[in-house]
C-alpha atoms as a PDB file:
ATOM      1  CA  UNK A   1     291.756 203.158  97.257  1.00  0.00           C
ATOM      2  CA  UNK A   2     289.762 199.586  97.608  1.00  0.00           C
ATOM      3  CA  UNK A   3     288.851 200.064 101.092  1.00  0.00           C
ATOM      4  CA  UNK A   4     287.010 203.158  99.837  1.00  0.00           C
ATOM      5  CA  UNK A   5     285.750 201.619  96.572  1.00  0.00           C
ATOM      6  CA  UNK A   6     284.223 198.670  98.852  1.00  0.00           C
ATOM      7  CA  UNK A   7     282.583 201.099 101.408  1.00  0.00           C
ATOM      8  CA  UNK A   8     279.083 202.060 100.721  1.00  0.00           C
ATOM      9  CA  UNK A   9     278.492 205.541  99.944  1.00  0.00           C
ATOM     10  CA  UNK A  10     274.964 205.217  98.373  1.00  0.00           C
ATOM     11  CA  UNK A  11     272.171 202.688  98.846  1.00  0.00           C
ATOM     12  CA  UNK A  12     268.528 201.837  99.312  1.00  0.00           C
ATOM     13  CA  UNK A  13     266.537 199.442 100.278  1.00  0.00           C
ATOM     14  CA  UNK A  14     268.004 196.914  98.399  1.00  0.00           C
ATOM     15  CA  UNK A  15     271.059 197.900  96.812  1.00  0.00           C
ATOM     16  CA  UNK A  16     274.532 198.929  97.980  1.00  0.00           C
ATOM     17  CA  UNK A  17     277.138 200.941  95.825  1.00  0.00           C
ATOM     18  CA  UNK A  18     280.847 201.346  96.172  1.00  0.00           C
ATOM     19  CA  UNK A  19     282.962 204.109  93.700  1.00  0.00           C
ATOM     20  CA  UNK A  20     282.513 202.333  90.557  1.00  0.00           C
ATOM     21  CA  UNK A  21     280.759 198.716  92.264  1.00  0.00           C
ATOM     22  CA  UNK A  22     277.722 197.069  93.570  1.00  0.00           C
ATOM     23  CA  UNK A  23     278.139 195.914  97.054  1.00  0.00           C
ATOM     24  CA  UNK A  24     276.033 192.556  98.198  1.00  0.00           C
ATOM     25  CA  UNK A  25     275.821 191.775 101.863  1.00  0.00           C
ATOM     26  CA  UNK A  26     275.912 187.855 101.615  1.00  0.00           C
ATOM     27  CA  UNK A  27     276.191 186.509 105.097  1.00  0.00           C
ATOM     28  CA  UNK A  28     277.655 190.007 107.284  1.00  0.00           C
ATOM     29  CA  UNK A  29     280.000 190.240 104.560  1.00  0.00           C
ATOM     30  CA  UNK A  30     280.387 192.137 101.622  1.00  0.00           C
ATOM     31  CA  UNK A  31     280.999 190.737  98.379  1.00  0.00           C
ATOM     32  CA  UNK A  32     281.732 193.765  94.924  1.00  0.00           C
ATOM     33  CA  UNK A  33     280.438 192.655  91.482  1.00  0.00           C
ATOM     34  CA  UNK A  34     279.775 194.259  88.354  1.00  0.00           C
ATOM     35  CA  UNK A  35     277.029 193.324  86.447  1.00  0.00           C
ATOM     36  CA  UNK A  36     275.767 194.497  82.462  1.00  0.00           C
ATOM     37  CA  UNK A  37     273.606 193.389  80.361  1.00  0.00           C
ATOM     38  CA  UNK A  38     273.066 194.629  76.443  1.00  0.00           C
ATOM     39  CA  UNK A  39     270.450 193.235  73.634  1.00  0.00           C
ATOM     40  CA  UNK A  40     271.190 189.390  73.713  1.00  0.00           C
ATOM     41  CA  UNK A  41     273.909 189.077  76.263  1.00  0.00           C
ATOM     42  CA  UNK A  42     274.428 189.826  80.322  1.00  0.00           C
ATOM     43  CA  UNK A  43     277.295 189.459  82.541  1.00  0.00           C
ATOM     44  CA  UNK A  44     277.812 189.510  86.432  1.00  0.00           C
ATOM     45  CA  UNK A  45     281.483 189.266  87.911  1.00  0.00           C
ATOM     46  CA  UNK A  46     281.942 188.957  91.460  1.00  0.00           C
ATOM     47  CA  UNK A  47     284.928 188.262  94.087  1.00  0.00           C
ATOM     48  CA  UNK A  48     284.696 186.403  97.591  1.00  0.00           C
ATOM     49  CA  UNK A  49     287.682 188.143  99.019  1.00  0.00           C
ATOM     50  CA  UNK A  50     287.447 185.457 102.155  1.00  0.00           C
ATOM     51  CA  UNK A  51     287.656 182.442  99.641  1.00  0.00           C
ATOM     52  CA  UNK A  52     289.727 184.617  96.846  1.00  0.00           C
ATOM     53  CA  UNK A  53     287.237 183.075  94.220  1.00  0.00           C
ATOM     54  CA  UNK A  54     286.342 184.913  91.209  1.00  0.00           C
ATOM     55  CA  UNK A  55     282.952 184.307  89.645  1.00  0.00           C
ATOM     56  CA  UNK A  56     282.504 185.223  86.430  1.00  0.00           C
ATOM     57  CA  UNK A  57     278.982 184.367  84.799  1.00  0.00           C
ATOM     58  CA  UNK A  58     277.986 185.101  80.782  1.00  0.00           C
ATOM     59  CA  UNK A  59     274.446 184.297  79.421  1.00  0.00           C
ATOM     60  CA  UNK A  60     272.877 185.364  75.579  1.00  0.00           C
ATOM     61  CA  UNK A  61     269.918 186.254  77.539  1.00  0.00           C
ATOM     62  CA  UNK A  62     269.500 189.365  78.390  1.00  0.00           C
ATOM     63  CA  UNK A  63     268.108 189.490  81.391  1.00  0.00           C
ATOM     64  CA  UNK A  64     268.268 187.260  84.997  1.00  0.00           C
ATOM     65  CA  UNK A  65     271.804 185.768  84.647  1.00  0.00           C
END
């Protein structure tokens, strides 16, 4: 089931999408996240499977985190 929610099945120019995630292509590699934002607060959450690091950042603006 994660291979196929980390394999793109839709994009564009710019963006890459998994089932359920955005896919970034940082390097030749591809790193998932999740990012939301709602009046007053945004989130992104992403994971470097190479490193195993979690990033997990939370702003009360909402927009450009």
């Amino acid at each position: 089931m994660l291979t196929d929610m980390f394999k793109c099945h839709s994009s564009d120019d710019d963006d890459k999408y998994g089932y359920g995630i955005w896919l970034a292509d940082r390097k030749n590699r591809i790193m998932p996240y999740f990012a939301g934002s709602d009046p007053g607060v945004s989130f992104v959450s992403s994971y470097d499977r190479e490193k195993d690091l979690l990033i997990v950042k939370v702003s009360n603006f909402e927009e450009d985190v």
